[in-house]
Every structure is written in C-alpha cells, then in structure tokens.
C-alpha atoms as a PDB file:
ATOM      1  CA  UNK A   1       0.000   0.000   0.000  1.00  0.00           C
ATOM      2  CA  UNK A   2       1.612   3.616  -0.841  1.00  0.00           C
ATOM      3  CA  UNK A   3       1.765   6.073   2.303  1.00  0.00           C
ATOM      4  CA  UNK A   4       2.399   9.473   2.399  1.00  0.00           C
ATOM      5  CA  UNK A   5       3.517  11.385   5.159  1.00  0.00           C
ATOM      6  CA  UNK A   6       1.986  15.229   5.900  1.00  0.00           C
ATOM      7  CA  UNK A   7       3.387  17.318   8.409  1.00  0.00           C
ATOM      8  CA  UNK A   8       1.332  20.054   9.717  1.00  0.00           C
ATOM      9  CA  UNK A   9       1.791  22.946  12.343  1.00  0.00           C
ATOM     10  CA  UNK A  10      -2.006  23.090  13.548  1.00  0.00           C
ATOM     11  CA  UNK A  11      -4.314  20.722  14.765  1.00  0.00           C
ATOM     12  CA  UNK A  12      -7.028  22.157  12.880  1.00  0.00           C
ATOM     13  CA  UNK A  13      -5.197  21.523  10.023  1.00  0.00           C
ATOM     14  CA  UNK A  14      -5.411  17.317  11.673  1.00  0.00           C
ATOM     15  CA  UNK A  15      -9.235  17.592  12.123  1.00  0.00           C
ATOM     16  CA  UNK A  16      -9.428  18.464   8.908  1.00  0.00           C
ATOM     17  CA  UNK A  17      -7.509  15.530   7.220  1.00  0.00           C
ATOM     18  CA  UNK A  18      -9.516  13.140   9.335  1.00  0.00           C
ATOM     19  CA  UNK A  19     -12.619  14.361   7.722  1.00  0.00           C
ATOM     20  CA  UNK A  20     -11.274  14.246   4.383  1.00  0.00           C
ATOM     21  CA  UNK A  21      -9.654  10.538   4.689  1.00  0.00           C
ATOM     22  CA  UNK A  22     -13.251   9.760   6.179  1.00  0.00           C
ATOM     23  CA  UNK A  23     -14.845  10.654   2.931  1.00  0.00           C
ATOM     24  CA  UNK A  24     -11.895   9.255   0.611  1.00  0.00           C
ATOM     25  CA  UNK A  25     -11.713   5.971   2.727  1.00  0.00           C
ATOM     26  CA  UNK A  26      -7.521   6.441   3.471  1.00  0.00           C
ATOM     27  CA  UNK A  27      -6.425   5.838   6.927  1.00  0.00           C
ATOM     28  CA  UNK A  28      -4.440   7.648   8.719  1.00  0.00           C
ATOM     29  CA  UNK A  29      -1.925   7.193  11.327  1.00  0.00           C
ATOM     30  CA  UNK A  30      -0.113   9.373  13.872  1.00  0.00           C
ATOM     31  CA  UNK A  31       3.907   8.691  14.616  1.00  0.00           C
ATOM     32  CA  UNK A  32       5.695  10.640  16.665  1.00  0.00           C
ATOM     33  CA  UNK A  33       9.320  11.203  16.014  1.00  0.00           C
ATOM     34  CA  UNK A  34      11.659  10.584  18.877  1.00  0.00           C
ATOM     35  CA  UNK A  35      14.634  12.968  19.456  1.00  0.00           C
ATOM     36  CA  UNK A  36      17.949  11.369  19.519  1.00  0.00           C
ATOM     37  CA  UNK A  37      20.105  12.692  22.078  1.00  0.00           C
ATOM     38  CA  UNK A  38      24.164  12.588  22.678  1.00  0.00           C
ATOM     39  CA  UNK A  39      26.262  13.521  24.943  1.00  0.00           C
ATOM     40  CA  UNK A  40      29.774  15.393  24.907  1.00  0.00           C
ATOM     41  CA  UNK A  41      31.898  15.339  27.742  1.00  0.00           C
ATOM     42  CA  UNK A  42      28.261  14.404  29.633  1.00  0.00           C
ATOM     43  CA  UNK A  43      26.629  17.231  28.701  1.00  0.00           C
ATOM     44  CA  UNK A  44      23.092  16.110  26.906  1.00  0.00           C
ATOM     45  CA  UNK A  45      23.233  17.588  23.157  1.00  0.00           C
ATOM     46  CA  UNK A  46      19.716  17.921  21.396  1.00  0.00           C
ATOM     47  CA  UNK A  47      18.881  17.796  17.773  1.00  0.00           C
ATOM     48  CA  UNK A  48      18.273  20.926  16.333  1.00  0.00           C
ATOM     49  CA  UNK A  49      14.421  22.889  16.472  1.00  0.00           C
ATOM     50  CA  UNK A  50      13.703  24.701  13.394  1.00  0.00           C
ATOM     51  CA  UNK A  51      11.192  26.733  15.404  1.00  0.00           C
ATOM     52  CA  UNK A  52      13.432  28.301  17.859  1.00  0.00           C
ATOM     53  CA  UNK A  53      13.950  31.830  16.745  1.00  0.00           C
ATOM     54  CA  UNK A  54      17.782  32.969  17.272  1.00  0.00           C
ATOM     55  CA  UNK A  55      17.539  36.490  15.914  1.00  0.00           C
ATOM     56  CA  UNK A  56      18.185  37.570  20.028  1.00  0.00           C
ATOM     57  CA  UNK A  57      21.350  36.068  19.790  1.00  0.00           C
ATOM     58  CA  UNK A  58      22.214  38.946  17.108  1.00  0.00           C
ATOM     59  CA  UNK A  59      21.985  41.673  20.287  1.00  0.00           C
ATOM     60  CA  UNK A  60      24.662  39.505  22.244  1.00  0.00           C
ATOM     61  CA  UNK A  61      27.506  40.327  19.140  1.00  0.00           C
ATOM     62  CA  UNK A  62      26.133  43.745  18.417  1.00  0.00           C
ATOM     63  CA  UNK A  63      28.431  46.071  18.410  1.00  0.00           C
ATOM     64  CA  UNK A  64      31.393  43.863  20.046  1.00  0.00           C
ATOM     65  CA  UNK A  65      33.608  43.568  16.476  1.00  0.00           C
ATOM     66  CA  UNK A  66      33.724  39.828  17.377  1.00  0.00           C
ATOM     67  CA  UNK A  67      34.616  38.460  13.840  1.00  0.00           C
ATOM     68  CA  UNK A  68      34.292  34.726  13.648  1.00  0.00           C
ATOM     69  CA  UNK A  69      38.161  33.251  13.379  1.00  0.00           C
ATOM     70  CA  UNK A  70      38.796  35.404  16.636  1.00  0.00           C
ATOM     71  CA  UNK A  71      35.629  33.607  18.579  1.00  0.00           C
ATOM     72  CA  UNK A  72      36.818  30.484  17.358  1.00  0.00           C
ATOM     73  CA  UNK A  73      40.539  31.139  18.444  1.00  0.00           C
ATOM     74  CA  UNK A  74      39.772  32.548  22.209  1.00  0.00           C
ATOM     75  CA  UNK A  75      36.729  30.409  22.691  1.00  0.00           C
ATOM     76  CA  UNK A  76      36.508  27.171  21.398  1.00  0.00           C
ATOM     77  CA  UNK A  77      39.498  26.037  21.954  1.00  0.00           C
ATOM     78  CA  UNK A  78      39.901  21.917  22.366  1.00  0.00           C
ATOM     79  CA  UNK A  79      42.051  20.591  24.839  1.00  0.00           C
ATOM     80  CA  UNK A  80      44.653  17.898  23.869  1.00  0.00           C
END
C-alpha cells in the first residue's frame, strides 16, 4: 500500500484531514518522532528545532567587532 507522510503545524489543520480521509476511505496514522540525544563530555546535546527563533542572539555580538576566526581562536578552543 503507498503512504504518504503530511506534516502540519495546527491541529485544525489534523481535524481536517480526518474528515477528508473519512470521505476518501484512506487511513491515517499518527507517529511521533523521537529525538535522539548525545552527549559530549556528559553534557546532553539535542537535535536541532527549526522553530526556535535565534535572531536575540544577534543583540549579544552587536556592536562587540567579534569576527568569527577570533571567537573560534579565544573560545573554542579543544584541549589535547
């Protein structure tokens, strides 16, 4: 059997493919998708969130002529 998979923001948007796979006889399923997680050095690293807005990270570097070889240089810096 072919499947397709929809992703949708709203629920309304859900309620409203139910009614239309009511009337078209398709079934639909829900999955949910599971986050993998890591860890470096024990800290717990996420997968990215394409919803999380970063543009107030932009007001941290404002104005500090932080260019990004010198934040690499000073900060990230891996021990050997």
């Amino acid at each position: 059997m072919p499947e397709v998979i929809i992703k949708y923001k709203d629920n309304k948007a859900l309620k409203v493919l139910e009614a239309i796979a009511d009337y078209l006889d398709i079934s639909i399923s829900q999955r949910q998708v599971a986050r993998t997680t890591s860890s470096i050095n024990g800290v717990p690293v996420l997968e990215s969130d394409k919803s999380i807005d970063v543009s107030s990270l932009g007001k941290i570097f404002t104005g500090r002529k932080i260019n990004a070889r010198e934040l690499r240089t000073k900060s990230w810096q891996r021990r050997k």
